[in-house]
C-alpha atoms as a PDB file:
ATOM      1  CA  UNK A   1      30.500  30.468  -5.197  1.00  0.00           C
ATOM      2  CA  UNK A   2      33.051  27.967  -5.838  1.00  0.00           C
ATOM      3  CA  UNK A   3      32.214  25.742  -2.976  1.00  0.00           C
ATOM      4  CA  UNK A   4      28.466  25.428  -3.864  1.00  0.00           C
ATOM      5  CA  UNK A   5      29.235  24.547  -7.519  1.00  0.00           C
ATOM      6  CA  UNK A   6      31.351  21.693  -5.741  1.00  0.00           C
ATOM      7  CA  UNK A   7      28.642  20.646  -3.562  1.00  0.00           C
ATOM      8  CA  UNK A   8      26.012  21.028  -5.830  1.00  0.00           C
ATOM      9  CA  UNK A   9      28.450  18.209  -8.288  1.00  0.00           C
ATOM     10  CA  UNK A  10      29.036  16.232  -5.259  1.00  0.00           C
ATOM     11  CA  UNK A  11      25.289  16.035  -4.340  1.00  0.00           C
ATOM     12  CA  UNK A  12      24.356  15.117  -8.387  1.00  0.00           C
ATOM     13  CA  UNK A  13      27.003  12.551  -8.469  1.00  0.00           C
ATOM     14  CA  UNK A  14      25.846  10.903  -5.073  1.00  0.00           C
ATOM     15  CA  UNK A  15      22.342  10.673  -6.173  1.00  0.00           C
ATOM     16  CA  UNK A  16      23.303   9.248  -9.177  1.00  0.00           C
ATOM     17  CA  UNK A  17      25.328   6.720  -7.642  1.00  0.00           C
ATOM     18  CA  UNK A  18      22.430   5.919  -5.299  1.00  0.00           C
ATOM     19  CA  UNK A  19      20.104   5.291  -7.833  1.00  0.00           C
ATOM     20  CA  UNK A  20      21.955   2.943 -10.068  1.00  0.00           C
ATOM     21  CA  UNK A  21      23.619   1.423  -6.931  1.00  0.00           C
ATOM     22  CA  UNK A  22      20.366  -0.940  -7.240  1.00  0.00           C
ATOM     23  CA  UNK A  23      21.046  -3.923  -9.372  1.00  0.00           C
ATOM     24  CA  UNK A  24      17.197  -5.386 -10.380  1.00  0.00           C
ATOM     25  CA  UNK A  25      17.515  -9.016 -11.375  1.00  0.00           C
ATOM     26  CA  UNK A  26      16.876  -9.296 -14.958  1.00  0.00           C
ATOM     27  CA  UNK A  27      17.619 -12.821 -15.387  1.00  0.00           C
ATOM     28  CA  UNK A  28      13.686 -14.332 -16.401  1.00  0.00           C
ATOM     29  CA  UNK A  29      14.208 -17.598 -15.523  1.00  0.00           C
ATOM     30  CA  UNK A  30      16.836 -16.564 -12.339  1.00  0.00           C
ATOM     31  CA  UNK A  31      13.999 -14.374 -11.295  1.00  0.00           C
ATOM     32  CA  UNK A  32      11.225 -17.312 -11.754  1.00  0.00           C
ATOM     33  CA  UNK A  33      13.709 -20.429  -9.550  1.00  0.00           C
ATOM     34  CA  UNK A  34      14.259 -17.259  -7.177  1.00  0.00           C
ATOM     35  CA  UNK A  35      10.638 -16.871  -6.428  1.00  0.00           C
ATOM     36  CA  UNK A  36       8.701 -20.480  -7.270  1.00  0.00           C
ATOM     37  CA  UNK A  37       7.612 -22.517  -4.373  1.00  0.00           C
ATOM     38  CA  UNK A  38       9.101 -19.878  -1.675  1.00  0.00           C
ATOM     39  CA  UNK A  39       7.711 -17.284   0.388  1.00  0.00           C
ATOM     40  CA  UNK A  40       8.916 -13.927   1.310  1.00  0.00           C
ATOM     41  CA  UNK A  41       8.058 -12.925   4.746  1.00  0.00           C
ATOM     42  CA  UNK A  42       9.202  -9.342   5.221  1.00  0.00           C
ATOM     43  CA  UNK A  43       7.791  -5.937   6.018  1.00  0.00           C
ATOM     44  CA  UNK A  44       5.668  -3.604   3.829  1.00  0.00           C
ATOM     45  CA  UNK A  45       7.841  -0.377   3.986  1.00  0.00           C
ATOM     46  CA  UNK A  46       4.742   1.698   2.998  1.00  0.00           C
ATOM     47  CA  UNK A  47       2.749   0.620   6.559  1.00  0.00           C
ATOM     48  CA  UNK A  48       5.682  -0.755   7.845  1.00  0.00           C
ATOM     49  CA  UNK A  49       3.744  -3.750   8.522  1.00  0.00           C
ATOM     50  CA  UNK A  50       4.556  -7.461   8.281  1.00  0.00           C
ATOM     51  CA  UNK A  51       4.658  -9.114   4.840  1.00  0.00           C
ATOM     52  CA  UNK A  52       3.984 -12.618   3.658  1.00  0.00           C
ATOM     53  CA  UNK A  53       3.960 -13.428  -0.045  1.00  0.00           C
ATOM     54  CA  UNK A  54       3.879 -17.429  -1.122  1.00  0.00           C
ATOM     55  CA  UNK A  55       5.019 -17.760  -4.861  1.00  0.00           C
ATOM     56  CA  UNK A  56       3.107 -21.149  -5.568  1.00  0.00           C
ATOM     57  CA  UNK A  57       4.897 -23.349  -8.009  1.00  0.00           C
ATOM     58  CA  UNK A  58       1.176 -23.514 -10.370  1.00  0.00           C
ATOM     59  CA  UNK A  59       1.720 -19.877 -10.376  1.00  0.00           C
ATOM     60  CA  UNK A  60      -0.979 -18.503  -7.830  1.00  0.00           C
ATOM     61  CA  UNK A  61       0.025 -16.379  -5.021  1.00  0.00           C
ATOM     62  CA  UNK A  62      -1.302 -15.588  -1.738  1.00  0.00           C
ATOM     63  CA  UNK A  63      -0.464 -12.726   0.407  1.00  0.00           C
ATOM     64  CA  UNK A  64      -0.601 -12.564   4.200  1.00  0.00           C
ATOM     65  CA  UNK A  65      -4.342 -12.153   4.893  1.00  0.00           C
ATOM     66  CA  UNK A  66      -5.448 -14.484   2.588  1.00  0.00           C
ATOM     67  CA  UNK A  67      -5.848 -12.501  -0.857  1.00  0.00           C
ATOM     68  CA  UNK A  68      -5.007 -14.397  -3.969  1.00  0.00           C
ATOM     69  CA  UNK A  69      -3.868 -14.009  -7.810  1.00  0.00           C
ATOM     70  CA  UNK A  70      -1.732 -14.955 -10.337  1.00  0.00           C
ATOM     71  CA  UNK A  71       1.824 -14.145 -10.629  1.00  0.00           C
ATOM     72  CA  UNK A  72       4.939 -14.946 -13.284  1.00  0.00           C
ATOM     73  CA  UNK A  73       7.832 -13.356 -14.751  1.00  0.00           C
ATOM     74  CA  UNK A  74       8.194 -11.385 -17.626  1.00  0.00           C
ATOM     75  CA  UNK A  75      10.740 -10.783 -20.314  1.00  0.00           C
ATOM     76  CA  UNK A  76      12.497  -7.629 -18.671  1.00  0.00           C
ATOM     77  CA  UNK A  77      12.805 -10.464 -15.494  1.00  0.00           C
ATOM     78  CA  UNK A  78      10.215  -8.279 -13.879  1.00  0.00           C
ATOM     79  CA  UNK A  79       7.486 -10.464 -11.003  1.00  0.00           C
ATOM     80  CA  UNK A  80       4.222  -9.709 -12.241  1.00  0.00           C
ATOM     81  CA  UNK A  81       0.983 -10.683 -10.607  1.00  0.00           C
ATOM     82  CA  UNK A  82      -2.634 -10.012 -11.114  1.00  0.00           C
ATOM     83  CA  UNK A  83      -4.795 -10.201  -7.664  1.00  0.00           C
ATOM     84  CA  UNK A  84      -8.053 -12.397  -8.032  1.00  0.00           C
ATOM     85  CA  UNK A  85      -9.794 -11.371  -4.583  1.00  0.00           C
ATOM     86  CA  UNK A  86      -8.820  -9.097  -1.857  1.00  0.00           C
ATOM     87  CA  UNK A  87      -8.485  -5.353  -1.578  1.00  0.00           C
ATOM     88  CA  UNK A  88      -6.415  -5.031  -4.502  1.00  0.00           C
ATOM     89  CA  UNK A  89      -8.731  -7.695  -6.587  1.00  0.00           C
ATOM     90  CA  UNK A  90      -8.125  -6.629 -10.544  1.00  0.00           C
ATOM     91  CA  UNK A  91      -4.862  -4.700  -9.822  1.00  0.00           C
ATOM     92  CA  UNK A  92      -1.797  -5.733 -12.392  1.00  0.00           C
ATOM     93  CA  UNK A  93       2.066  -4.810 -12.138  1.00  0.00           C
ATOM     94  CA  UNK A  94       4.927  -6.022 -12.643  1.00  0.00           C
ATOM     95  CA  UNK A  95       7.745  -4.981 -10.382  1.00  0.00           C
ATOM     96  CA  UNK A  96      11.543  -4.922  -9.730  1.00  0.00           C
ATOM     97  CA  UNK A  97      13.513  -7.570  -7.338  1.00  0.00           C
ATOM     98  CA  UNK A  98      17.106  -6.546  -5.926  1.00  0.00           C
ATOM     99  CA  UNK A  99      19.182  -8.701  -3.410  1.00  0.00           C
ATOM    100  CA  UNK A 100      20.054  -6.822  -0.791  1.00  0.00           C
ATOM    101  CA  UNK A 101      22.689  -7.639   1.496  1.00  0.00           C
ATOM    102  CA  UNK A 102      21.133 -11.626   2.190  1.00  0.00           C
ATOM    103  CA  UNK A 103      17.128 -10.103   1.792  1.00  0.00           C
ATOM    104  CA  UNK A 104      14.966  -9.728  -1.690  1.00  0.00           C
ATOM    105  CA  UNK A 105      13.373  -6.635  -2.163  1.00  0.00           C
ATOM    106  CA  UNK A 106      11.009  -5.710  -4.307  1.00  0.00           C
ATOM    107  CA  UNK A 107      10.656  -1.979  -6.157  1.00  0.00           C
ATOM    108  CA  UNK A 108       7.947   0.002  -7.377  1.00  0.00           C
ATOM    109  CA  UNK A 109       9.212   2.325 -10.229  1.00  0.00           C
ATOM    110  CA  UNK A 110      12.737   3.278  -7.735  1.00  0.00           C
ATOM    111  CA  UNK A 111      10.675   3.130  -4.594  1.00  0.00           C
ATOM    112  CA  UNK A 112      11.177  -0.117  -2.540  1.00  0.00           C
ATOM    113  CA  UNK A 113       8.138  -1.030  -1.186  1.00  0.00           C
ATOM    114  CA  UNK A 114       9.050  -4.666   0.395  1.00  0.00           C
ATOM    115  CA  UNK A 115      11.831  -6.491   1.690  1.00  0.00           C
ATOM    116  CA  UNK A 116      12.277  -9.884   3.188  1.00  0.00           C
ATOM    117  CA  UNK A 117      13.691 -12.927   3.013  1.00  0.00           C
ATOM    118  CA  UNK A 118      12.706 -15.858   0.934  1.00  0.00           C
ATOM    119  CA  UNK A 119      11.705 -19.150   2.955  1.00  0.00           C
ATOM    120  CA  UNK A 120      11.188 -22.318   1.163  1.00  0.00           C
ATOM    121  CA  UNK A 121       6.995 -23.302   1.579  1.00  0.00           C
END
C-alpha cells in the first residue's frame, strides 16, 4: 500500500512538473519583434501536416494555402489573429508561444498544436 501511495506522489509531482515545465512568452512587445515580418514553417501536430504562417509587418497573416486575417499581440503576450477568408474565415484566438529547444511553438489552452521555426520573409 505503501508503494502505490509513493507512486501515485511520484506520478502527481511529474505531471506537475510537465505542465509548468512550459515557459509561454509573456513579454508583448518580445512576443510582437519575435513574430513581425517572419514566418514559421513547421508542422501542424493535429494532422501532422506541414505548416506555414507569415506574420506580415502591417499585421495581416497568411497561412500555407493561401487563407488570410489579422493577427497582433495582446497584453498577456498572447498571438492573436482573426481569419478573413479560408476555412476558418471569422474564427478568433489568441494563443500561447514557447521556445523550444531552437523551434517556436505555439499552444492551444496546454495542447501544442504547432511547432516550427521562424524564417525571416
Amino acid at each position: 500500500m505503501h508503494a502505490i501511495k509513493t507512486s501515485s506522489i511520484i506520478l502527481s509531482v511529474f505531471l506537475a512538473t510537465t505542465v509548468l515545465a512550459t515557459d509561454f512568452l509573456r513579454n508583448p512587445a518580445e512576443v510582437r519583434g519575435l513574430l513581425n515580418g517572419k514566418r514559421l514553417e513547421g508542422l501542424y501536430l493535429r494532422t501532422q501536416s506541414a505548416y506555414s504562417l507569415s506574420f506580415r509587418k502591417d499585421g495581416s497573416l497568411v497561412d500555407q494555402e493561401g487563407a488570410q486575417g489579422r493577427w497582433w499581440v495582446n497584453e498577456q503576450g498572447q498571438y492573436c489573429r482573426k481569419w478573413e477568408t479560408g476555412k476558418l474565415q471569422g474564427h478568433e484566438a489568441c494563443l500561447d508561444l514557447a521556445l523550444e529547444g531552437g523551434k517556436i511553438a505555439i499552444y492551444s489552452g496546454d495542447k501544442k498544436v504547432a511547432e516550427g521555426a521562424l524564417v525571416a520573409e
